[in-house]
C-alpha atoms as a PDB file:
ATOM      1  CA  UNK A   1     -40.513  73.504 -56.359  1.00  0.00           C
ATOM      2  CA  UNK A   2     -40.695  71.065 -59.055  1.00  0.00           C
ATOM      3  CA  UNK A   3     -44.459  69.934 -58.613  1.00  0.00           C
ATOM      4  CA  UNK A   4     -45.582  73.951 -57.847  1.00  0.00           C
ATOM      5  CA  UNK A   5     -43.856  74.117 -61.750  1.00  0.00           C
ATOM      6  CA  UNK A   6     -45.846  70.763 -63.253  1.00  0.00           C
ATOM      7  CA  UNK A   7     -49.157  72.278 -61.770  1.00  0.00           C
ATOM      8  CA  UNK A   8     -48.362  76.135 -63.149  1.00  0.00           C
ATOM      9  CA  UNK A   9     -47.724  74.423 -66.505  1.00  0.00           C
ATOM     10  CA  UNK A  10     -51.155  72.127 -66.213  1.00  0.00           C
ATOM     11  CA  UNK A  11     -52.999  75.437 -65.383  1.00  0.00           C
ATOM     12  CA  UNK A  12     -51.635  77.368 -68.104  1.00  0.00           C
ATOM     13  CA  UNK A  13     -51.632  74.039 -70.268  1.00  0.00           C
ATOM     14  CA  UNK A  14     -55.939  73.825 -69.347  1.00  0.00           C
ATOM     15  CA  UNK A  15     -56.275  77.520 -69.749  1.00  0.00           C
ATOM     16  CA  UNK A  16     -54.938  77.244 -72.958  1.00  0.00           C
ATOM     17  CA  UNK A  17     -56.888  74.347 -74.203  1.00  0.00           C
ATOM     18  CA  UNK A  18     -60.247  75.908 -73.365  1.00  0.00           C
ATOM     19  CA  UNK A  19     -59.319  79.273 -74.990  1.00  0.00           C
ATOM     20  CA  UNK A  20     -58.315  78.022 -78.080  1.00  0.00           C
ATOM     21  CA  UNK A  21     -61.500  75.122 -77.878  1.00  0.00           C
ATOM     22  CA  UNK A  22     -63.952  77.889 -77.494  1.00  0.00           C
ATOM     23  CA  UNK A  23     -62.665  80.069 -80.139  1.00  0.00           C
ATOM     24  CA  UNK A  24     -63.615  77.227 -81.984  1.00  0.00           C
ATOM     25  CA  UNK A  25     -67.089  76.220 -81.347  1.00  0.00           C
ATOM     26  CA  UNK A  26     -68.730  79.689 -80.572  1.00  0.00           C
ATOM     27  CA  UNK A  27     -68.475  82.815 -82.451  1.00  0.00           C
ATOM     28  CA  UNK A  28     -67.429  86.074 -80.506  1.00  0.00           C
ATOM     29  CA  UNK A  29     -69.093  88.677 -81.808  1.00  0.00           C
ATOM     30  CA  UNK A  30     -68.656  92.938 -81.182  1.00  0.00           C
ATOM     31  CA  UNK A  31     -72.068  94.624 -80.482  1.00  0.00           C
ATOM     32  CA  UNK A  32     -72.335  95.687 -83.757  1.00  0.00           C
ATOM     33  CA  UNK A  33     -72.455  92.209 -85.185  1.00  0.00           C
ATOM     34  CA  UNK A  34     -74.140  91.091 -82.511  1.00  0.00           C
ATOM     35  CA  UNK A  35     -77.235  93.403 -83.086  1.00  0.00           C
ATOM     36  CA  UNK A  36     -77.375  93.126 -86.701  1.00  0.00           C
ATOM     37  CA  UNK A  37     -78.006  89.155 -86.370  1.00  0.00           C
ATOM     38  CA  UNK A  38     -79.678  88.463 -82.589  1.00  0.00           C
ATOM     39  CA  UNK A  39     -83.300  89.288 -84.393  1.00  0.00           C
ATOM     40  CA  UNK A  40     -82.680  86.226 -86.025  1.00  0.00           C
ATOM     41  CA  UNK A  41     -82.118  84.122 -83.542  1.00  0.00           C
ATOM     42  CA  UNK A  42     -82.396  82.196 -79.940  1.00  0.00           C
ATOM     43  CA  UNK A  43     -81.239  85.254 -77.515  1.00  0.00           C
ATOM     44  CA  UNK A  44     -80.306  83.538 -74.496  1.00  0.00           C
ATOM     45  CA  UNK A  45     -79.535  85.068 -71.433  1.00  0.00           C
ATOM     46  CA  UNK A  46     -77.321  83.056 -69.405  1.00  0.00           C
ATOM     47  CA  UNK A  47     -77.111  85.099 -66.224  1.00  0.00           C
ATOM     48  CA  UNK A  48     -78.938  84.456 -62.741  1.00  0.00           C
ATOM     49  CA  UNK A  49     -82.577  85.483 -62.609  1.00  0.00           C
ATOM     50  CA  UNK A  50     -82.194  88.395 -60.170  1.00  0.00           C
ATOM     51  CA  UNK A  51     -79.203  89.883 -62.542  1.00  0.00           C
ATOM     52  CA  UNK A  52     -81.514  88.942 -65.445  1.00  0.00           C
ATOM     53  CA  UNK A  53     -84.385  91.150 -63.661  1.00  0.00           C
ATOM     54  CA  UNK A  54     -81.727  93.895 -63.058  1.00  0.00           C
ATOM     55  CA  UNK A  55     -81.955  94.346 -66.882  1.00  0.00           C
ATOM     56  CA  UNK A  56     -81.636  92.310 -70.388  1.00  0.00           C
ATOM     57  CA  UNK A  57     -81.202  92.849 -73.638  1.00  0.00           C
ATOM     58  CA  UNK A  58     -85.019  93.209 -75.331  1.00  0.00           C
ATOM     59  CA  UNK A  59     -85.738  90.104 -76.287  1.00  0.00           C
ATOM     60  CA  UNK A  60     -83.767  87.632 -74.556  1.00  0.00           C
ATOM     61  CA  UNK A  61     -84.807  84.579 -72.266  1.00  0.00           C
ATOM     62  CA  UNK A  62     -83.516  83.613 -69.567  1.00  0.00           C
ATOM     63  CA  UNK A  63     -82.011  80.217 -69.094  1.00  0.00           C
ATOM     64  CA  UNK A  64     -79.334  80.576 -66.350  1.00  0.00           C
ATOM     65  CA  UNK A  65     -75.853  78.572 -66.704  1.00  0.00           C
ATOM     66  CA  UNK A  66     -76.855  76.969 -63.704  1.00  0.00           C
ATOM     67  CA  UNK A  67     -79.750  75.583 -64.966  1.00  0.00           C
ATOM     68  CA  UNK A  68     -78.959  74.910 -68.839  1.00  0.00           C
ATOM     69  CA  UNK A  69     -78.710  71.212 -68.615  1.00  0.00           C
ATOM     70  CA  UNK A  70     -81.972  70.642 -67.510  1.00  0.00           C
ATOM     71  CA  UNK A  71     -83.635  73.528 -69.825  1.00  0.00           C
ATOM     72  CA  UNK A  72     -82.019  72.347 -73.128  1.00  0.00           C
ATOM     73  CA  UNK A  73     -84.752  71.409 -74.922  1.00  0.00           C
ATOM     74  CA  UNK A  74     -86.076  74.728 -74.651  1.00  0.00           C
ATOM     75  CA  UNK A  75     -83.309  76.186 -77.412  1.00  0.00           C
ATOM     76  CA  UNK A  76     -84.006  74.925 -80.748  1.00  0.00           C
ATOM     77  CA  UNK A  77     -80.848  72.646 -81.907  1.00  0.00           C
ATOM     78  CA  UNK A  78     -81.586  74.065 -85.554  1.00  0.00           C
ATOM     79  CA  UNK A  79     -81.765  78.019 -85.473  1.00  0.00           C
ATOM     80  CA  UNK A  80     -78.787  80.203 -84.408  1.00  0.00           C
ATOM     81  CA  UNK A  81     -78.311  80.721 -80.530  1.00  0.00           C
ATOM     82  CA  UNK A  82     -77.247  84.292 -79.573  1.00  0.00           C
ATOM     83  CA  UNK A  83     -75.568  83.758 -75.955  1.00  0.00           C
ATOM     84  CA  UNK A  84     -74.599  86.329 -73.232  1.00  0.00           C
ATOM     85  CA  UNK A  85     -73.793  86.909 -69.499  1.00  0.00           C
ATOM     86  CA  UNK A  86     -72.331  89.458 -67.650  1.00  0.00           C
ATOM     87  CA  UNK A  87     -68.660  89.470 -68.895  1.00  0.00           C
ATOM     88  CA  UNK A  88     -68.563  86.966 -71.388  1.00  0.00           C
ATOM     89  CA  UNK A  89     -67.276  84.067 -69.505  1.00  0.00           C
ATOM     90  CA  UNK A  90     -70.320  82.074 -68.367  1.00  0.00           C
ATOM     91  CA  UNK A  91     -71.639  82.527 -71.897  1.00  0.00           C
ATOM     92  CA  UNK A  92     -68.177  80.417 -73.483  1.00  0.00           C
ATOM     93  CA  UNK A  93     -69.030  78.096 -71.027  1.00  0.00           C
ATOM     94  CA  UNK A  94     -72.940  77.716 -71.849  1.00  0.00           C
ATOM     95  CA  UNK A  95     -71.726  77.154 -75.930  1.00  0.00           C
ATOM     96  CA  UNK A  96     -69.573  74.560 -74.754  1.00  0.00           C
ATOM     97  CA  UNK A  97     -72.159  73.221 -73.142  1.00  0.00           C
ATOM     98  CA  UNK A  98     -74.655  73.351 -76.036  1.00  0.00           C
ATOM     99  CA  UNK A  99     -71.924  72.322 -78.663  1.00  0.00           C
ATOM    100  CA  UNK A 100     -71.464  68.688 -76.821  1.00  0.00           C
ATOM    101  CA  UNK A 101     -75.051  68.244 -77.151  1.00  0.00           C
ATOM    102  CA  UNK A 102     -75.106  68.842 -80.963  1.00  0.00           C
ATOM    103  CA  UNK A 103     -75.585  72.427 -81.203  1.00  0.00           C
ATOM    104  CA  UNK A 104     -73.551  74.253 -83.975  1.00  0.00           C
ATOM    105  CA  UNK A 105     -74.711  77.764 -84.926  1.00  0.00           C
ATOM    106  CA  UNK A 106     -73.658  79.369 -81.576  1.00  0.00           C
ATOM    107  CA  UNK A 107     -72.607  83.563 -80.882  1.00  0.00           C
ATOM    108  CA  UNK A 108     -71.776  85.371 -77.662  1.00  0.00           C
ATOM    109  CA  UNK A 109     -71.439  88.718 -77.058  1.00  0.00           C
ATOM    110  CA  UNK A 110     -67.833  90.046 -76.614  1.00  0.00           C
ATOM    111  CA  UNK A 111     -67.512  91.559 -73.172  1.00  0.00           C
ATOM    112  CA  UNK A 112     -71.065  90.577 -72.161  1.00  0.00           C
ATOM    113  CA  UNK A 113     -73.876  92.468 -70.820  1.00  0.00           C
ATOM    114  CA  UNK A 114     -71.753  94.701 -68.597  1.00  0.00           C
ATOM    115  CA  UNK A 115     -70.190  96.194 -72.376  1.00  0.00           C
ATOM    116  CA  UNK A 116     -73.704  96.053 -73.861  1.00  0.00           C
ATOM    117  CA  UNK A 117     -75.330 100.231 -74.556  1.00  0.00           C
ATOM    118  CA  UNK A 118     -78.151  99.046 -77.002  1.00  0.00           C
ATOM    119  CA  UNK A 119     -81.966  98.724 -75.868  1.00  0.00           C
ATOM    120  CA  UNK A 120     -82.330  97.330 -72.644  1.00  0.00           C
ATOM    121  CA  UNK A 121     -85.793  95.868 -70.602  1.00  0.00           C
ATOM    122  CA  UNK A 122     -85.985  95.848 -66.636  1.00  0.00           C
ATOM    123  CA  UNK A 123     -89.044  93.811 -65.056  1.00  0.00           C
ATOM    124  CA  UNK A 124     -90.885  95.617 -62.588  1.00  0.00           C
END
């Protein structure tokens, strides 16, 4: 009973951690704000290709989560990176990601793609 306890708390204790790290390091921005500034900036789609192809915000690239490491030097260290996925979750991990390679000026969108009603592009 006593170890189920230690790992609940470690969970909770991790949980914690990363909730209060990315609140941090990457902006969480409503649609609103999010439109008014994505222009502006990187707009990085973070979702698989196939969900990408389902539809994405106009403008955006896709650079998957699983594939981010590798495609880094394709997002410009020194302009602001607008990040989203379906829910929002992949996208706090991808500005993690970018943050521990030296990347400051990072967004996502709150609720992600799923939440998103402005202009959207399917490919054919």
């Amino acid at each position: 009973m006593i170890a189920l306890l230690v790992v609940l708390g470690a969970i909770i204790a991790y949980t914690l951690f990363n909730y209060f790290t990315q609140k941090k390091i990457v902006k969480t921005l409503t649609q609103d704000e999010f439109i008014s500034g994505y222009r502006k900036s990187q707009l990085i789609d973070v979702r698989e290709p196939k969900e990408y192809e389902g539809g994405h915000i106009l403008g955006a690239r896709n650079i998957p989560l699983s594939q981010l490491k590798m495609r880094m030097k394709e997002i410009r260290p020194d302009k602001p990176v607008y990040l989203y996925c379906q829910s929002g979750a992949r996208s706090g991990r991808a500005a993690r990601t970018l943050y521990r390679k030296g990347y400051r000026d990072l967004s996502h969108l709150q609720g992600g793609f799923k939440k998103w009603s402005g202009k959207i592009k399917h490919k054919n």
